[in-house]
N, C-alpha and C. Protein backbone atom coordinates (compact mmCIF):
# COMPACT_ATOMS: atom_id res chain seq x y z
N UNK A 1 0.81 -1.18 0.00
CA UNK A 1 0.00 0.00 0.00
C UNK A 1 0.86 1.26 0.00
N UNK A 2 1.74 1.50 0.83
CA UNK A 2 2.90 2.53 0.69
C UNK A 2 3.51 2.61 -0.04
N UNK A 3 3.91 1.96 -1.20
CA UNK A 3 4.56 1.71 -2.47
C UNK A 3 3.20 2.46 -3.38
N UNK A 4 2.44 2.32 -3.33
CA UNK A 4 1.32 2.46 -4.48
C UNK A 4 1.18 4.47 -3.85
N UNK A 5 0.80 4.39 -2.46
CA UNK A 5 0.55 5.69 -2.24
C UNK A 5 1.72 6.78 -2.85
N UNK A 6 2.60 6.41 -2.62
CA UNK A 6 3.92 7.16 -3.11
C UNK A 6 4.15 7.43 -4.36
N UNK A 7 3.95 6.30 -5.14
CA UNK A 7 3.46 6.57 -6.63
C UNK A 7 2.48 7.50 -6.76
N UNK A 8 1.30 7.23 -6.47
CA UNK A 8 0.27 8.31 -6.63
C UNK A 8 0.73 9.88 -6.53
N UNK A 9 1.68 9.99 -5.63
CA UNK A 9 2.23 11.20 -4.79
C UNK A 9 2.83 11.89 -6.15
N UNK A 10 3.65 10.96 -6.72
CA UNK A 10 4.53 11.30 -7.97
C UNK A 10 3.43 11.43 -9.65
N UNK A 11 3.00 10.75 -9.25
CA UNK A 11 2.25 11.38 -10.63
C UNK A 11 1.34 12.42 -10.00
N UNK A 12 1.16 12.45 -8.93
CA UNK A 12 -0.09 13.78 -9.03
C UNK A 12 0.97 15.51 -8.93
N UNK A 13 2.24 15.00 -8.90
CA UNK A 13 3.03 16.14 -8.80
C UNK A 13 3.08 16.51 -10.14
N UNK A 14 3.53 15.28 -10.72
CA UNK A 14 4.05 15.30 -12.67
C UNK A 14 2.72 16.68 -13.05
N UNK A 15 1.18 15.54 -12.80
CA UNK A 15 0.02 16.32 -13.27
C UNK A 15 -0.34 17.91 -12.95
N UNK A 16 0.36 17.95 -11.92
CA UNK A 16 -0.21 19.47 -11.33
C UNK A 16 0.57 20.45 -12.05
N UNK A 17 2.11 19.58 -12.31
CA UNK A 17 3.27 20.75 -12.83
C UNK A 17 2.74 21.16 -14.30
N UNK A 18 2.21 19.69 -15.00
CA UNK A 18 2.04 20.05 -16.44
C UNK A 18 0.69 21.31 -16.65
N UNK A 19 0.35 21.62 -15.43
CA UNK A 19 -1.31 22.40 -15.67
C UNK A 19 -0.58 24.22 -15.55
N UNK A 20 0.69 23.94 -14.91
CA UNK A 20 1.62 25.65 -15.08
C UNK A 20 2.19 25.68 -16.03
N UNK A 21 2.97 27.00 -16.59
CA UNK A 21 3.92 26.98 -17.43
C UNK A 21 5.15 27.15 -16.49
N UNK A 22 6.33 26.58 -17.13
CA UNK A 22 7.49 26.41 -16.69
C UNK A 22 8.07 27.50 -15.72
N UNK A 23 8.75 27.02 -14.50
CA UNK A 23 9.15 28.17 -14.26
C UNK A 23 9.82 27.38 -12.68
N UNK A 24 10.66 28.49 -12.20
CA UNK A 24 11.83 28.25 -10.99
C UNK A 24 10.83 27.57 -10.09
N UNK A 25 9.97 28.51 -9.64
CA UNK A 25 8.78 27.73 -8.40
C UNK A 25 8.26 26.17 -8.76
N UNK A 26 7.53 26.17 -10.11
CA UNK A 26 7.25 24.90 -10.31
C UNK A 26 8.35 23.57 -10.49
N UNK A 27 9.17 23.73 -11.10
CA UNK A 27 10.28 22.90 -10.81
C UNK A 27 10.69 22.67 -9.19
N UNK A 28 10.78 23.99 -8.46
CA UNK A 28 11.71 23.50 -7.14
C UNK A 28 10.55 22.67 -6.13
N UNK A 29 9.18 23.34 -6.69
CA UNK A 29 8.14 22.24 -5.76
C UNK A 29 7.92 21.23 -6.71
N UNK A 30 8.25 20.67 -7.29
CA UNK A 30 8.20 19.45 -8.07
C UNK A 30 9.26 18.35 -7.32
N UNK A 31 10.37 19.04 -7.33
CA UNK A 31 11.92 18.37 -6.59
C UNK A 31 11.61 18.24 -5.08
N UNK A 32 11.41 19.08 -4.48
CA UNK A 32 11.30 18.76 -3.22
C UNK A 32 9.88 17.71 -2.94
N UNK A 33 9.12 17.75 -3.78
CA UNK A 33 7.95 16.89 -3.71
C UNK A 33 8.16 15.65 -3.99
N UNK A 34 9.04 15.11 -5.00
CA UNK A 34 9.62 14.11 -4.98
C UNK A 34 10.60 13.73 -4.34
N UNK A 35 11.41 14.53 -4.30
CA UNK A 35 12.72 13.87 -2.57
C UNK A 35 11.90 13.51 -1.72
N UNK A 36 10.82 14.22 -1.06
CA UNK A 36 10.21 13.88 0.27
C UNK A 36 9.13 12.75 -0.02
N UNK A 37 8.84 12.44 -1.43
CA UNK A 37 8.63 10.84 -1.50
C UNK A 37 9.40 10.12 -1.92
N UNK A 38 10.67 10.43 -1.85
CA UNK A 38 11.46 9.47 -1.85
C UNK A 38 12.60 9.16 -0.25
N UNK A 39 11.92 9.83 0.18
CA UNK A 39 12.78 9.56 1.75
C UNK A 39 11.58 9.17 2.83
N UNK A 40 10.04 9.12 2.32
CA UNK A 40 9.27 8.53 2.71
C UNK A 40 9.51 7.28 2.77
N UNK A 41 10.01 6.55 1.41
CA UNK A 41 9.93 5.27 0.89
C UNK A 41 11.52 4.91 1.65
N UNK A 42 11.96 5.56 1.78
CA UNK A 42 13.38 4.94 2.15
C UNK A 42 13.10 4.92 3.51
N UNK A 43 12.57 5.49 4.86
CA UNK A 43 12.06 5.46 5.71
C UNK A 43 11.07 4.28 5.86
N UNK A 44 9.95 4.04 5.15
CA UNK A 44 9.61 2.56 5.26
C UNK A 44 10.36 1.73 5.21
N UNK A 45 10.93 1.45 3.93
CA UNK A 45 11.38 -0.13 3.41
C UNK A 45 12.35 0.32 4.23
N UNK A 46 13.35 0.74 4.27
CA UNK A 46 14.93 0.32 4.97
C UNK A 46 14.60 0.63 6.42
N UNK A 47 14.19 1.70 7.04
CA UNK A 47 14.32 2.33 8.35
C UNK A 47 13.25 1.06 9.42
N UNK A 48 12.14 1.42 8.74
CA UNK A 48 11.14 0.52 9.51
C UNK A 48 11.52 -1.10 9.32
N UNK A 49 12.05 -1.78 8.12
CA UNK A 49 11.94 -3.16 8.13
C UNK A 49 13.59 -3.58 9.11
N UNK A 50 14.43 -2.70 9.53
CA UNK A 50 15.60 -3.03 10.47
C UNK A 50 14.47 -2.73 11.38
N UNK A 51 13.50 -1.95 12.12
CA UNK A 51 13.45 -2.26 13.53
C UNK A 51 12.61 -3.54 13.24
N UNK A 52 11.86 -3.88 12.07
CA UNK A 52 10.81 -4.95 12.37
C UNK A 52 11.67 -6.31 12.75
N UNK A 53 12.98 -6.42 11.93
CA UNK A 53 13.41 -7.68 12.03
C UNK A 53 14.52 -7.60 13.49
N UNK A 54 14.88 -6.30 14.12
CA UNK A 54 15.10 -6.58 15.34
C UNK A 54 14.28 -6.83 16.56
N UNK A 55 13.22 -6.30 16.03
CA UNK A 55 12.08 -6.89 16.87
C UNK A 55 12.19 -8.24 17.54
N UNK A 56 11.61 -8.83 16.04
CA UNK A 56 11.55 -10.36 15.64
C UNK A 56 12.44 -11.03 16.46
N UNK A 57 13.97 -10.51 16.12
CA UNK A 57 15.05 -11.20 16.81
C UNK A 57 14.83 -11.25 18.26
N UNK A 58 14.39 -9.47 19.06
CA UNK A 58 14.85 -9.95 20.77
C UNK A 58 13.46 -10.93 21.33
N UNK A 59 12.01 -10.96 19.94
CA UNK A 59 11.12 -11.90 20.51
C UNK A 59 11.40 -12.96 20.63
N UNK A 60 12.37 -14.05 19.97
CA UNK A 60 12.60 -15.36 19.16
C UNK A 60 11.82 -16.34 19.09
N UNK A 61 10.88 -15.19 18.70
CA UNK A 61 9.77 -16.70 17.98
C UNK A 61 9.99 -16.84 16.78
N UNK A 62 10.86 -16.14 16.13
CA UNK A 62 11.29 -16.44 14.51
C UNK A 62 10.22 -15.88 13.59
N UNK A 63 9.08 -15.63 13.98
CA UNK A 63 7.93 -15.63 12.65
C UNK A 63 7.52 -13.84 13.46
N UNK A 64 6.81 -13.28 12.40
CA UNK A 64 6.14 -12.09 12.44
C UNK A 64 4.71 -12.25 11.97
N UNK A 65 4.11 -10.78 13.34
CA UNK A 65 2.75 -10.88 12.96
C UNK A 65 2.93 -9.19 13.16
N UNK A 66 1.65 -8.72 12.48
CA UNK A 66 2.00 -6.66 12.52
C UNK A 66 1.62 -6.49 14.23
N UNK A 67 1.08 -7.30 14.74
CA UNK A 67 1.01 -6.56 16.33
C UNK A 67 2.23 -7.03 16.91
N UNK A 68 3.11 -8.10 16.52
CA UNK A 68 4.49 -8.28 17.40
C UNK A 68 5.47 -7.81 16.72
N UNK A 69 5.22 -6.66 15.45
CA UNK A 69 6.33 -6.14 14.99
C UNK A 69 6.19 -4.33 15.15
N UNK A 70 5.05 -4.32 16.19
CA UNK A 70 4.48 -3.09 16.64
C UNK A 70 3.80 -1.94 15.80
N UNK A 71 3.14 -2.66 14.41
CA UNK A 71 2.50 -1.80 13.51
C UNK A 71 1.39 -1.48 14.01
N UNK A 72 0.66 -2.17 14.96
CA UNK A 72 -0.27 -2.20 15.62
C UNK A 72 -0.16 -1.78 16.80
N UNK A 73 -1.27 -0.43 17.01
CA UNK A 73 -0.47 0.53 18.61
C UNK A 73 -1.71 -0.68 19.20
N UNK A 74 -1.28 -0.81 20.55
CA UNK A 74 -1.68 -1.15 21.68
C UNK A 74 -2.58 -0.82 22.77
């Protein structure tokens, strides 16, 4: 689902830019709109899946579920 939302993020930037004409503002909020979905995504997949699998480890039950990898508040 976070993979797909992030996409969305990026084409609805592409779409909004193509509705201006060119110019410093639209480009630099285009760039920063995409860095910050792209450090979204790097924040999931890399940041979040090291704490999930240290989790895992100090539980040692070996297997994952989203409430013992704490996706699920309590």
């Amino acid at each position: 689902m976070v993979i797909l939302a992030l996409g969305a993020k990026i084409v609805a930037i592409a779409v909004d830019a193509t509705q201006e004409p060119v110019s410093v503002q639209i480009l630099l909020g285009a760039v920063v709109g995409v860095a910050l979905s792209v450090c979204l995504w790097w924040l999931h997949f890399d940041v979040t899946s090291i704490a999930v699998e240290h989790r895992v480890r100090l539980s040692g039950t070996g297997s994952v579920t989203a409430r013992s990898a704490g996706a699920i508040s309590r």
